[in-house]
C-alpha atoms as a PDB file:
ATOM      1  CA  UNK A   1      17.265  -1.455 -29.661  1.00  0.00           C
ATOM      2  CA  UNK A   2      15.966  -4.260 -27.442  1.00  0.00           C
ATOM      3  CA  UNK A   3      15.356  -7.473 -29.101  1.00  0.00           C
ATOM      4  CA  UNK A   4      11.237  -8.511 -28.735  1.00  0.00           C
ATOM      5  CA  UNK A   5      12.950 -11.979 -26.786  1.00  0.00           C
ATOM      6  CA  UNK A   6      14.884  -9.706 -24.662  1.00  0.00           C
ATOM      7  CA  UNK A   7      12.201  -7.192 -24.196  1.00  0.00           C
ATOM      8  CA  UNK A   8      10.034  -9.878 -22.770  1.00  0.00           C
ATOM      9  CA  UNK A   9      11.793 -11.698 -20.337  1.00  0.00           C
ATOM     10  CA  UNK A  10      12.899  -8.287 -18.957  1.00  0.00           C
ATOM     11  CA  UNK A  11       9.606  -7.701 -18.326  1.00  0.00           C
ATOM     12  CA  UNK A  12       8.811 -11.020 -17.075  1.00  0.00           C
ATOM     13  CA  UNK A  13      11.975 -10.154 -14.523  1.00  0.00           C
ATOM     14  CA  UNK A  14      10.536  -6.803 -13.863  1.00  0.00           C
ATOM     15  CA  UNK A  15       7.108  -8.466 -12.528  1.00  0.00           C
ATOM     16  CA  UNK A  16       8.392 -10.766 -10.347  1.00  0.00           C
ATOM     17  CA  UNK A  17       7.334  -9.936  -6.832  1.00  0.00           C
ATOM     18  CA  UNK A  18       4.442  -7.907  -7.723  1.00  0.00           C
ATOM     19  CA  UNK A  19       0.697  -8.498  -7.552  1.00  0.00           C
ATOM     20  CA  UNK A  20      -1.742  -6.401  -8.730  1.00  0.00           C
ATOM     21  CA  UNK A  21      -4.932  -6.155  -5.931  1.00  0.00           C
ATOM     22  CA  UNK A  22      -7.750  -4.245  -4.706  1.00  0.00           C
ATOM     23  CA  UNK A  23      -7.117  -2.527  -1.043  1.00  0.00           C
ATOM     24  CA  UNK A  24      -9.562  -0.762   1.139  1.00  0.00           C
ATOM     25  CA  UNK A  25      -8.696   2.407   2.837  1.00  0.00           C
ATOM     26  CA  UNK A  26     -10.043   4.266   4.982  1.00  0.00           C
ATOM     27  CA  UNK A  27      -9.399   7.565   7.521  1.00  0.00           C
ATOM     28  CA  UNK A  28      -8.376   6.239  10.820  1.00  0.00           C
ATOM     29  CA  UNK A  29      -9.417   9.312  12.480  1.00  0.00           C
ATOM     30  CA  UNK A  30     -12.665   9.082  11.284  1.00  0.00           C
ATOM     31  CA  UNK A  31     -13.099   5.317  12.215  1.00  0.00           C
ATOM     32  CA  UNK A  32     -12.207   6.293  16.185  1.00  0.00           C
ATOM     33  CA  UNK A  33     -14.838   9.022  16.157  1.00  0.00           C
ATOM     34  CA  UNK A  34     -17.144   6.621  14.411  1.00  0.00           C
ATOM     35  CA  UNK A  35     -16.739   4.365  17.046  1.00  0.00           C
ATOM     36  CA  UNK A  36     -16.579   6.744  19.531  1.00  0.00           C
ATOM     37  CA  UNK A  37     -19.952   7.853  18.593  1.00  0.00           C
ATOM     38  CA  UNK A  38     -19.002  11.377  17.395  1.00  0.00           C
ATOM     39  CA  UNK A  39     -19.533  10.443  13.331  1.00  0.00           C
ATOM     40  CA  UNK A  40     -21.834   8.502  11.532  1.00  0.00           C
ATOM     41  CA  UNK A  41     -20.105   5.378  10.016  1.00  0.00           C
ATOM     42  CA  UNK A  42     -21.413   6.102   7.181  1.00  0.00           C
ATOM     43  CA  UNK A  43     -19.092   9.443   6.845  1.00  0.00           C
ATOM     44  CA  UNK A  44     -15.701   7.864   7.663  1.00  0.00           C
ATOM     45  CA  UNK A  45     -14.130   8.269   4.458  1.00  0.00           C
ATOM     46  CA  UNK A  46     -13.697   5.730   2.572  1.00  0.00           C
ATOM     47  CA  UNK A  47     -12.349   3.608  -0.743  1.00  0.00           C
ATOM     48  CA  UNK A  48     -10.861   1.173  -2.798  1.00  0.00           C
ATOM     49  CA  UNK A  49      -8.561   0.615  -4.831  1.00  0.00           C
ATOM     50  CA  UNK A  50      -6.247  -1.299  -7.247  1.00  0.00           C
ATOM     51  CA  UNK A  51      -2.412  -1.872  -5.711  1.00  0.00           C
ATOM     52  CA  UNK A  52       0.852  -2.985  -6.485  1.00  0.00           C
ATOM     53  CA  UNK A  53       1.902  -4.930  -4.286  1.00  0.00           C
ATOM     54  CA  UNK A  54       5.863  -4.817  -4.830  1.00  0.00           C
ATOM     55  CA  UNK A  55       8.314  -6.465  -2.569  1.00  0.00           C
ATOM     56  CA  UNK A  56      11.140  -4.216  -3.783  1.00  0.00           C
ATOM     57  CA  UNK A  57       9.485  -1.161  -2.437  1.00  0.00           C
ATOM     58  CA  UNK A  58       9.372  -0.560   1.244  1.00  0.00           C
ATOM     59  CA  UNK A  59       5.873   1.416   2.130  1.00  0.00           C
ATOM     60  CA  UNK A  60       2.875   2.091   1.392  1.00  0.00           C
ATOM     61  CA  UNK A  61       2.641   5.093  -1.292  1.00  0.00           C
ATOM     62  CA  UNK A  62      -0.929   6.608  -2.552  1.00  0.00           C
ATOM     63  CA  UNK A  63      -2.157   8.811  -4.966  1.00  0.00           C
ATOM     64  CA  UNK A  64      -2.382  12.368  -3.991  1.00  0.00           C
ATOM     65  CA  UNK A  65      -6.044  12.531  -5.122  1.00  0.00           C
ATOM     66  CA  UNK A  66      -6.656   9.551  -2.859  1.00  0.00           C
ATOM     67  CA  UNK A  67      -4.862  11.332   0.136  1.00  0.00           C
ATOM     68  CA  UNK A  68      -7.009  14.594  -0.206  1.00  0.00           C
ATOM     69  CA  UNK A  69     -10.155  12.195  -0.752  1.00  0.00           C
ATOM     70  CA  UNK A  70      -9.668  10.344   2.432  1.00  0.00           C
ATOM     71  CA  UNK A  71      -8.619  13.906   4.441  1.00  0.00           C
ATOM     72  CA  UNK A  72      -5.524  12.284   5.828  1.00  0.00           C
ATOM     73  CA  UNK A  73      -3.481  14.281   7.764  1.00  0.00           C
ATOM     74  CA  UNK A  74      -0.321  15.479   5.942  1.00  0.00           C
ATOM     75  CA  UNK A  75       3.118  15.637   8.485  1.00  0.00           C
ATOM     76  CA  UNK A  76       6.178  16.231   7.164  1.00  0.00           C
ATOM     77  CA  UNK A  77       8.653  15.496   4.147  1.00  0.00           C
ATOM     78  CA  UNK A  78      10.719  12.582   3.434  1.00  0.00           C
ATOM     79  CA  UNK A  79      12.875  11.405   1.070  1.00  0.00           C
ATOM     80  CA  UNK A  80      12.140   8.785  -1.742  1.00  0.00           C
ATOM     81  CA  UNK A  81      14.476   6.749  -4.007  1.00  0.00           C
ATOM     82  CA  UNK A  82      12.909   5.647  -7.281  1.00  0.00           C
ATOM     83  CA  UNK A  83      14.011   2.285  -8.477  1.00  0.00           C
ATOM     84  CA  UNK A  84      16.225   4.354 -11.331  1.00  0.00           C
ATOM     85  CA  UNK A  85      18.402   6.269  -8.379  1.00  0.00           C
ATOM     86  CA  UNK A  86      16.377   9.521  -8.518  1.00  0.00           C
ATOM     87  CA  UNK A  87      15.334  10.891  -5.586  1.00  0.00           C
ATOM     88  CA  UNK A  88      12.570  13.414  -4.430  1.00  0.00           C
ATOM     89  CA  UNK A  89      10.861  14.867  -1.449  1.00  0.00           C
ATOM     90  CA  UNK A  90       7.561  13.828  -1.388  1.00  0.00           C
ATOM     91  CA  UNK A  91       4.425  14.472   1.776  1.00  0.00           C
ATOM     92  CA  UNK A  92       3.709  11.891   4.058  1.00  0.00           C
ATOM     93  CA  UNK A  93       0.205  10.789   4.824  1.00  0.00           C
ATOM     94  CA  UNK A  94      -0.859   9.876   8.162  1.00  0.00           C
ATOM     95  CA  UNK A  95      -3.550   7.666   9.978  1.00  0.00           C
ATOM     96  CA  UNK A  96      -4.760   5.863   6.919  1.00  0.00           C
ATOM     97  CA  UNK A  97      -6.901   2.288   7.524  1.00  0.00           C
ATOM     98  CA  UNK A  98      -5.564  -0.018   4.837  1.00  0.00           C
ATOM     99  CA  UNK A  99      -7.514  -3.405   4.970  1.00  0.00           C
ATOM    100  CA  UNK A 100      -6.484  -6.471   2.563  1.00  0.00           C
ATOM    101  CA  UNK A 101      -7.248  -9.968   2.104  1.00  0.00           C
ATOM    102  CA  UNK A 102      -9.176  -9.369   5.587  1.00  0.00           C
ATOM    103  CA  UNK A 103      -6.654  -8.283   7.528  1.00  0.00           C
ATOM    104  CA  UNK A 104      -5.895  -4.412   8.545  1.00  0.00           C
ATOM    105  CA  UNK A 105      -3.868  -1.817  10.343  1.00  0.00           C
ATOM    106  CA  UNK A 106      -2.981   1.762  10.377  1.00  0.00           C
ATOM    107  CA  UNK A 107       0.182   2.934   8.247  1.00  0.00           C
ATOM    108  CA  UNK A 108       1.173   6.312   7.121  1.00  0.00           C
ATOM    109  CA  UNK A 109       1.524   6.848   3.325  1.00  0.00           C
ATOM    110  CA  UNK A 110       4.042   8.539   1.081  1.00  0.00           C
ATOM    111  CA  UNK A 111       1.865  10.872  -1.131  1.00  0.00           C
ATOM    112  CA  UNK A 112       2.778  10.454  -4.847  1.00  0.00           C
ATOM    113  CA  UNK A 113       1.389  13.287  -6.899  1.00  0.00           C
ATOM    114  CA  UNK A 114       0.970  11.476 -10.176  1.00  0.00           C
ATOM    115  CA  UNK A 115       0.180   7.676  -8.818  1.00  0.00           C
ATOM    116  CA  UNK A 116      -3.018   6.772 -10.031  1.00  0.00           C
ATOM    117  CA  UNK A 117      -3.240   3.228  -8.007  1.00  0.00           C
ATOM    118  CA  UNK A 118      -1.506   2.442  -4.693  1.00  0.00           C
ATOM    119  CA  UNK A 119       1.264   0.693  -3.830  1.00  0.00           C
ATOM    120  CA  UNK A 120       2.165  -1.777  -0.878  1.00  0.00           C
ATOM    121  CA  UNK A 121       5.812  -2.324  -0.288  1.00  0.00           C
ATOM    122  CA  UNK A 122       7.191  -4.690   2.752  1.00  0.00           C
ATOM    123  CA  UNK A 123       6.051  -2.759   5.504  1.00  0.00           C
ATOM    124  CA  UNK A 124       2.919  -3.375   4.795  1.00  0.00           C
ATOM    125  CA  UNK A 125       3.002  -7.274   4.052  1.00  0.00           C
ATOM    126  CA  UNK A 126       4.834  -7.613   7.426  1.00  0.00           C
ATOM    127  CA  UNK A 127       2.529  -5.843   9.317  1.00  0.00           C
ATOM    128  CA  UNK A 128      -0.073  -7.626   7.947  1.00  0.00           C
ATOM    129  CA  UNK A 129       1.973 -11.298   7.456  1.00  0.00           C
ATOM    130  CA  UNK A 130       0.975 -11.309   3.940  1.00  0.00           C
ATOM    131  CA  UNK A 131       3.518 -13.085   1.165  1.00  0.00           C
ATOM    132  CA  UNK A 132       3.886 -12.659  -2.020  1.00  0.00           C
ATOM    133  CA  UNK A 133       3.179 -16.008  -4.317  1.00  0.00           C
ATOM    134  CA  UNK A 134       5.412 -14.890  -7.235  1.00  0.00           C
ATOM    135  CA  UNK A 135       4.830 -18.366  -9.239  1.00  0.00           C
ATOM    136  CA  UNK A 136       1.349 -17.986  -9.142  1.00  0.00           C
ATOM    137  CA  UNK A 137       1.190 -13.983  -9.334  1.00  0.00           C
ATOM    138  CA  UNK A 138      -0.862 -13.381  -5.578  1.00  0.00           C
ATOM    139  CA  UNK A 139      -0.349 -12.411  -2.602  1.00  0.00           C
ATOM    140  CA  UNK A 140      -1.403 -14.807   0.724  1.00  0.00           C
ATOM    141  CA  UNK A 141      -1.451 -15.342   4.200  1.00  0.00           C
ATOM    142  CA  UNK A 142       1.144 -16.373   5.822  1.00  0.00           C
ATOM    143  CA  UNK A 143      -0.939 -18.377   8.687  1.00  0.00           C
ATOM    144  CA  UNK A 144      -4.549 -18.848   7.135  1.00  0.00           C
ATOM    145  CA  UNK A 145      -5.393 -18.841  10.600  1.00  0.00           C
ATOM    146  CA  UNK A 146      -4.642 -15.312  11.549  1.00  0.00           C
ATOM    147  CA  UNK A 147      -1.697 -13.121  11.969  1.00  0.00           C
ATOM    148  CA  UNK A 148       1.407 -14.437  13.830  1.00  0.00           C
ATOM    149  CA  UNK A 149       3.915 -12.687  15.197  1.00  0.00           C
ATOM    150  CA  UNK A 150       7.344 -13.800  15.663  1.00  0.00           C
ATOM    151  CA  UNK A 151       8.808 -12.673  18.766  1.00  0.00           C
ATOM    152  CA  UNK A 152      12.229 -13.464  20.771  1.00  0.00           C
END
């Protein structure tokens, strides 16, 4: 049995890199007929809601409920490693709008049957030059003053 000490600071050590936030989504497809003219904005489908954001974990994952919400398009399988060396084959998600800390892009999504909340591995945070402030327990940008892309 785990000492309480022991049990805490292996928590504590679990938690590191990971910020808990809220994260808009939205249907991609539905935001380029939208502004094509062929929807009304007010049907792109939309919502929020809480993340991890984990810099162990490499991509974005959602809830399955949240996938069939938003109507994303499902393609293909692919393979997921859990951080205790199981592995699955799980749906991937496409065209889905993620928008956080007012910055957004398109990503696809593994689809996670059980997930209730999302979560937004390093992809993500690259994409969107977003890093993690483990001290203080947020996530920030990396230039306030937009995105910046590094390029040789």
């Amino acid at each position: 049995m785990i000492s309480p000490s022991k049990s805490r600071s292996k928590r504590k050590q679990d938690d590191m890199g990971r910020v808990i936030v809220d994260v808009a989504l939205a249907n991609h497809e539905d935001v380029i007929l939208a502004n094509a003219g062929m929807l009304a904005p007010e049907q792109i489908r939309r919502t929020t809601i809480s993340g991890v954001i984990d810099t162990g974990a490499t991509r974005l994952v959602l809830p399955q409920r949240v996938v069939q919400d938003l109507g994303l398009r499902i393609s293909g399988e692919v393979t997921v490693r859990y951080a205790d060396q199981r592995s699955a084959k799980r749906k991937l998600a496409l065209d889905v709008e993620l928008r956080l800390l007012d910055r957004e892009s398109t990503f696809s999504a593994i689809v996670e049957p059980r997930r209730k909340d999302a979560l937004i591995g390093a992809i993500v945070l690259e994409e969107l030059d977003l890093i993690v402030d483990c001290p203080r327990q947020r996530v920030v940008p990396r230039h306030p003053e937009g995105i910046v892309s590094e390029i040789e």
